[in-house]
Protein backbone atom coordinates (compact mmCIF):
# COMPACT_ATOMS: atom_id res chain seq x y z
CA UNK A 1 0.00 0.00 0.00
CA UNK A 2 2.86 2.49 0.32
CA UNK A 3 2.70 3.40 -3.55
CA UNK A 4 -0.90 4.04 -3.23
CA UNK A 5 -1.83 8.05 -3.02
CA UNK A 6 -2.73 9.30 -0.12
CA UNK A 7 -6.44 10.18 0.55
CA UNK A 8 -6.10 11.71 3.84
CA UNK A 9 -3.05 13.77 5.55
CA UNK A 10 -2.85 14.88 8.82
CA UNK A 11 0.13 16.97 9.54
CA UNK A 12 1.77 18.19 12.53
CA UNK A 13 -1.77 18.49 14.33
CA UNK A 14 -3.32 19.97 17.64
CA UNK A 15 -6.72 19.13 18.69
CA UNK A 16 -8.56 20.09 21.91
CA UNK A 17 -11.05 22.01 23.87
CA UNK A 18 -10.72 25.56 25.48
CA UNK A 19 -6.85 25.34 26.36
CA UNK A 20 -6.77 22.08 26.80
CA UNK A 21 -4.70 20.40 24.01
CA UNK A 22 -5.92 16.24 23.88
CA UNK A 23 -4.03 15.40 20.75
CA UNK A 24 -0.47 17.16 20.16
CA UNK A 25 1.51 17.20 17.31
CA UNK A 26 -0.34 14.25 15.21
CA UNK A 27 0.66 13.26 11.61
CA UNK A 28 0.05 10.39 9.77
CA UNK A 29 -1.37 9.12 6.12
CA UNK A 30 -4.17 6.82 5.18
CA UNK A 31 -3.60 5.37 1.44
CA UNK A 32 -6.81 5.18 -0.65
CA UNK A 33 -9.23 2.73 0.83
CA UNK A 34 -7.36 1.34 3.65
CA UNK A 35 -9.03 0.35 7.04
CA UNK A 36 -7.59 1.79 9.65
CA UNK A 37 -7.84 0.94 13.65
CA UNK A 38 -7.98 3.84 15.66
CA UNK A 39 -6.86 2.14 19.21
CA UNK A 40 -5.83 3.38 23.14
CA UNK A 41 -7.01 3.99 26.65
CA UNK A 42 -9.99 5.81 27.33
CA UNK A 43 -9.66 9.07 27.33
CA UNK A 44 -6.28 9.05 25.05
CA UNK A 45 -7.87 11.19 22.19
CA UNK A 46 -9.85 8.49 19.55
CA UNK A 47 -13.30 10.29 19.31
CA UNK A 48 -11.44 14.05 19.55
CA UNK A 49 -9.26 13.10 16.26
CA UNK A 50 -12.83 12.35 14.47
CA UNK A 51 -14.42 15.26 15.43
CA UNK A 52 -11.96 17.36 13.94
CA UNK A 53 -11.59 14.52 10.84
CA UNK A 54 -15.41 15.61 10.05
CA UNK A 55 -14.85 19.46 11.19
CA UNK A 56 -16.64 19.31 14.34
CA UNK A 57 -14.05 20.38 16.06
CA UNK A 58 -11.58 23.17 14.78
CA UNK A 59 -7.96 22.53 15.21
CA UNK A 60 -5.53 24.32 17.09
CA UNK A 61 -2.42 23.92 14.72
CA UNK A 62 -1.65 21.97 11.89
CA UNK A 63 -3.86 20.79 8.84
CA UNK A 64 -5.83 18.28 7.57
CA UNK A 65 -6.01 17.41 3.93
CA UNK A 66 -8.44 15.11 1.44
CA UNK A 67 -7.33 14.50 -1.82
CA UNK A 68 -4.58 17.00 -1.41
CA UNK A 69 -6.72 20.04 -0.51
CA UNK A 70 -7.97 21.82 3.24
CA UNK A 71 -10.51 19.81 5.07
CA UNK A 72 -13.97 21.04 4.08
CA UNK A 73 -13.63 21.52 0.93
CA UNK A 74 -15.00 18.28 -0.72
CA UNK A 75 -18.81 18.42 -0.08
CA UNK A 76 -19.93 15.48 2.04
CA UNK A 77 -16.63 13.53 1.30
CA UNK A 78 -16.50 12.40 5.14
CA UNK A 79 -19.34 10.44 6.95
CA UNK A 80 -19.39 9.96 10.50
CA UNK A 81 -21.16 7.34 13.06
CA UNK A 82 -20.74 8.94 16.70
CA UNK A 83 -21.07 6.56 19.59
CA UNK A 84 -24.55 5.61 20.58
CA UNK A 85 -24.42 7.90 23.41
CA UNK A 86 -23.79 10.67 21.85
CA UNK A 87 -26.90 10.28 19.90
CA UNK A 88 -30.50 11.99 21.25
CA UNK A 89 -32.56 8.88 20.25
CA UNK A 90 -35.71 10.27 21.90
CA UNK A 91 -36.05 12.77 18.68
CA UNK A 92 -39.03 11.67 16.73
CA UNK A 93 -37.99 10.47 13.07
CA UNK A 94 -38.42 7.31 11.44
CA UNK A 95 -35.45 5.01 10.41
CA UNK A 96 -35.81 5.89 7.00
CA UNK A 97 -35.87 9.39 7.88
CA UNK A 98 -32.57 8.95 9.60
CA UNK A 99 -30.99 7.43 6.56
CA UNK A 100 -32.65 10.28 3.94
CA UNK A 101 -30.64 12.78 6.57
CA UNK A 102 -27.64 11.19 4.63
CA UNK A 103 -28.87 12.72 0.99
CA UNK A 104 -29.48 16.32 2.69
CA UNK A 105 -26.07 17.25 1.83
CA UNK A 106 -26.43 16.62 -2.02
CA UNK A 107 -30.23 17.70 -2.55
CA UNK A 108 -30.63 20.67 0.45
CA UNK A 109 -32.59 21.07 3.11
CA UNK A 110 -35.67 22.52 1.44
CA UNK A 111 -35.46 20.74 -1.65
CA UNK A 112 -37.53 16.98 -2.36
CA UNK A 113 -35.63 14.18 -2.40
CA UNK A 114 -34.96 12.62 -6.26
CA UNK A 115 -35.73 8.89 -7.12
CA UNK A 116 -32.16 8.76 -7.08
CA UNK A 117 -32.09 9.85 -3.31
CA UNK A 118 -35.09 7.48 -2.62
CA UNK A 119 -33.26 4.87 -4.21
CA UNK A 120 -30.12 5.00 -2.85
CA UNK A 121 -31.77 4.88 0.67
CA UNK A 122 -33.41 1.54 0.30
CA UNK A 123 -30.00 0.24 -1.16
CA UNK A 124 -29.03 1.51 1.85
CA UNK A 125 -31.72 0.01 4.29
CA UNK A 126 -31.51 -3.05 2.00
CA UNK A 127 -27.88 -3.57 2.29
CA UNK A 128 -27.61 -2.81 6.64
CA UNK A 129 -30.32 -5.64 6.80
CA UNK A 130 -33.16 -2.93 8.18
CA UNK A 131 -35.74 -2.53 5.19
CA UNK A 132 -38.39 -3.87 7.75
CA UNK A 133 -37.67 -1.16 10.17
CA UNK A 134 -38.05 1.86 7.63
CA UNK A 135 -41.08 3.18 9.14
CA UNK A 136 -39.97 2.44 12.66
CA UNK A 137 -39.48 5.14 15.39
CA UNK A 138 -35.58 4.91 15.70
CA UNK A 139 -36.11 5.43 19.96
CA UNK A 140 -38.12 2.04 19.58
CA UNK A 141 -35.25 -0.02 18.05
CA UNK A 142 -32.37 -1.93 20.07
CA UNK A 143 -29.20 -0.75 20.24
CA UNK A 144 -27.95 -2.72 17.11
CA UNK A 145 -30.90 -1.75 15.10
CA UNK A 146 -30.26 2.01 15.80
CA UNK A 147 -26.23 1.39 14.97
CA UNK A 148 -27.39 -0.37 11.84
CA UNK A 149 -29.58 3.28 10.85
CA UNK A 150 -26.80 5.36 11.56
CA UNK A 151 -24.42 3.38 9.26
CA UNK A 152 -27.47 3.04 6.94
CA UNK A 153 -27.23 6.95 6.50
CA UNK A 154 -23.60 7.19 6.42
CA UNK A 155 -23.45 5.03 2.82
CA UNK A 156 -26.24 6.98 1.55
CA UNK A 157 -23.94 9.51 1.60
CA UNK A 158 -21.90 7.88 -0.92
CA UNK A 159 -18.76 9.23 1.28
CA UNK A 160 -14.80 8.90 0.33
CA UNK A 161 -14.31 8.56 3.82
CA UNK A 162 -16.25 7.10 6.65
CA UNK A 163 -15.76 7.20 10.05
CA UNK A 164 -16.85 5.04 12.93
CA UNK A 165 -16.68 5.82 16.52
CA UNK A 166 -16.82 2.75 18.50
CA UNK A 167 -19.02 0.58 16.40
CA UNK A 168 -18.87 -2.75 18.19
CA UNK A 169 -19.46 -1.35 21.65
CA UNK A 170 -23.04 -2.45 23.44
CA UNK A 171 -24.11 -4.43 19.91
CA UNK A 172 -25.21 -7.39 19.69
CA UNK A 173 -22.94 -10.15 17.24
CA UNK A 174 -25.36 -9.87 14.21
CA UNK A 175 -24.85 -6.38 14.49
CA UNK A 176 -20.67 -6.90 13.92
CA UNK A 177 -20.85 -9.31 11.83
CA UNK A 178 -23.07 -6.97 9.60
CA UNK A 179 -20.47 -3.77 10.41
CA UNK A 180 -17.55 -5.73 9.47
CA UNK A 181 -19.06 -7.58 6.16
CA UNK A 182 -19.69 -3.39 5.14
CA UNK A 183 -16.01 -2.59 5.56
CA UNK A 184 -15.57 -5.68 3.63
CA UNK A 185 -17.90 -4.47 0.58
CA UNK A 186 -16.71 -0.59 1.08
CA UNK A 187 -12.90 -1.41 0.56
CA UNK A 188 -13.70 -3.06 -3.11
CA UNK A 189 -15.48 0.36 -3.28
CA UNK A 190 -12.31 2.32 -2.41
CA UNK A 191 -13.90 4.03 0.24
CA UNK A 192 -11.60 4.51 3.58
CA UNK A 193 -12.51 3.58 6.59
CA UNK A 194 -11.74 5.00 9.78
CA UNK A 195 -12.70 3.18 13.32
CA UNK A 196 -11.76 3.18 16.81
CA UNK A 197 -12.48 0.12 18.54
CA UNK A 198 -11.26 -1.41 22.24
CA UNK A 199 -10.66 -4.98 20.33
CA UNK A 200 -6.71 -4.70 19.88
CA UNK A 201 -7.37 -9.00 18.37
CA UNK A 202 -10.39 -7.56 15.68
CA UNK A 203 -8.20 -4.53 15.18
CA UNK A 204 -4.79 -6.92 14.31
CA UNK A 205 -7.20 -9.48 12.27
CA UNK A 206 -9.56 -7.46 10.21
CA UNK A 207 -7.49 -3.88 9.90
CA UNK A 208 -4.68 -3.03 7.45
CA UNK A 209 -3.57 -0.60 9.66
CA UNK A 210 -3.53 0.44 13.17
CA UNK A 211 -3.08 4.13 14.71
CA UNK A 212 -1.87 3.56 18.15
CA UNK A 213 -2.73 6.93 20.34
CA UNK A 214 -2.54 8.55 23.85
CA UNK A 215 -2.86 11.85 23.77
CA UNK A 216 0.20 11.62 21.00
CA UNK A 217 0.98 9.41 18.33
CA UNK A 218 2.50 5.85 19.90
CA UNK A 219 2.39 3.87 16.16
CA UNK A 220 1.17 3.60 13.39
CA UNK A 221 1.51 0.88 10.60
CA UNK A 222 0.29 -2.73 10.18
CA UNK A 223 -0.39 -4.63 12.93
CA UNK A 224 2.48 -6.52 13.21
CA UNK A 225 4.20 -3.19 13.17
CA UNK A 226 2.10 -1.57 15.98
CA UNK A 227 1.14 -4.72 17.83
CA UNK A 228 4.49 -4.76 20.10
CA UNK A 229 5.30 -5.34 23.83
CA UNK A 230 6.93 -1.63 23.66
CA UNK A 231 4.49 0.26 21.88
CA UNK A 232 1.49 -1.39 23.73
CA UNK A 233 3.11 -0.76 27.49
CA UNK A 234 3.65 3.19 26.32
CA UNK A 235 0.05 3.36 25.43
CA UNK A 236 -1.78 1.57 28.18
CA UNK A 237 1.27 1.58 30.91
CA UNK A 238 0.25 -0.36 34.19
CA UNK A 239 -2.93 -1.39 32.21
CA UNK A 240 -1.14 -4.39 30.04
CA UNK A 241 -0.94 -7.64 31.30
CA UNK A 242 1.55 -9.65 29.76
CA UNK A 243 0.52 -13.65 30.15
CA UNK A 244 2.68 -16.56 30.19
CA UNK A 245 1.71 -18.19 27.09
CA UNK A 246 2.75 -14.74 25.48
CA UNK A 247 -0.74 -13.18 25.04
CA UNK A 248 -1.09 -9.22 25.87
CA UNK A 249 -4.35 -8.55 28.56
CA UNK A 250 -5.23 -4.70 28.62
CA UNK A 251 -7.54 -4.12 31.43
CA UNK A 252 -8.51 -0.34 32.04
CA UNK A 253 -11.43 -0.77 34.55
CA UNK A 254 -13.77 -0.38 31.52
CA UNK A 255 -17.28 -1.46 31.34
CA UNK A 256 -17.76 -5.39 30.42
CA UNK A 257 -17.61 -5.25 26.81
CA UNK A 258 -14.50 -3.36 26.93
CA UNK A 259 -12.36 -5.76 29.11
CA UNK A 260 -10.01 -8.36 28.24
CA UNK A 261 -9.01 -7.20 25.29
CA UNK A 262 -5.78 -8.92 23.71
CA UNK A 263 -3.25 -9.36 21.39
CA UNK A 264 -1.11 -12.00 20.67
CA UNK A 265 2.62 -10.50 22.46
CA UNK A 266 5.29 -9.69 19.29
């Protein structure tokens, strides 16, 4: 992949709130229509670099380019799934009004959506295994189903670039199974995907590369690259567990189904 063009730069970034700096002095590449694992404690910085990947949050130094030119100029060239709670699910749309939110950047706010638009949304629906839900409340769907929506409306976008925040967090298996088959089919697309995730084993098997971040850049490169005893005991400290039959156990106090996560010691 190293001869492949770059589709996203970030160079010599700083990213935080107020004057608090959270990510310092961040650069790195992602070739055209790699999947990348964003990884690292809580708190180290993962869902502040996508907020100012999709210009939520303004940066404090440094720049951010796709296809070569300032972030924000491609129109709708960068999706983004937040985590769950980040989400008001209480607002009162239907699922198929949540994935039509993902045309509103191509056909306006005002306008009517095109049989194009409407067609592209049941793809959509079709393809995230929720056609049956389209006239659903999204409040009264399960956490899967809702996760399922959300990525529903970020490929009717038709992005470059998506990014996921957590996607495999409080779902149930279907539900990952699904996320990670549409990673699958968005690679032979040439989209890039972006997503942080607390599984360092699903980030080392199904990820062709991994960012490796606390509050700074640790690594970044394949897994075998980033996946080492060193890098991994910078990142998580007194947090990694090194067994005797050479397997990595990074326990940060996190909820249930973000505990015992490992990787195989290089």
């Amino acid at each position: 992949m190293t001869h492949t063009p770059h589709r996203l730069e970030i160079e010599n970034v700083d990213i935080g709130y107020g004057d608090k700096i959270v990510l310092r002095d961040l650069s790195f590449q992602v070739p055209h229509g790699a999947r990348v694992a964003v990884v690292g404690p809580n708190g180290a910085g993962k869902s502040t670099l996508f907020k100012a990947l999709v210009g939520i949050l303004p940066l404090k130094s440094g720049r951010i380019l796709i296809h070569g030119e300032s972030l924000g100029t491609h129109k709708d060239c960068v999706a983004y799934v937040p985590q769950r709670e980040d989400v008001d699910w209480r607002f009162p749309v239907t699922v198929q009004d949540v994935v039509m939110m993902g045309r509103f950047g191509q056909i306006g706010w005002l306008s009517r959506p095109s049989l194009r638009d409407k067609q592209l949304v049941a793809k959509s629906l079709e393809q995230m295994g929720i056609s049956d839900l389209a006239a659903r409340s999204i409040g009264e769907l399960s956490g899967g189903q809702q996760q399922r929506a959300f990525l529903a409306r970020a490929i009717a976008q038709e992005p470059h670039i998506l990014l996921m925040d957590e996607p495999f967090t409080g779902v149930d298996v279907t539900t990952q199974e699904v996320t990670l088959n549409l990673l699958e089919y968005l690679q032979t697309q040439q989209v890039t995907t972006i997503i942080s995730t607390h599984d360092l084993n699903l980030a080392a098997s199904r990820f062709d590369l991994v960012l490796l971040v606390n509050h700074r850049l640790i690594a970044y490169g394949t897994p075998q690259q980033v996946f080492t005893k060193e890098h991994l005991a910078s990142a998580f400290g007194n947090s990694l567990l090194v067994m005797e039959n050479g397997m990595m156990l990074v326990d940060e106090c996190c909820p249930p189904d973000e505990v015992h996560t490992h990787v195989e010691a290089k």
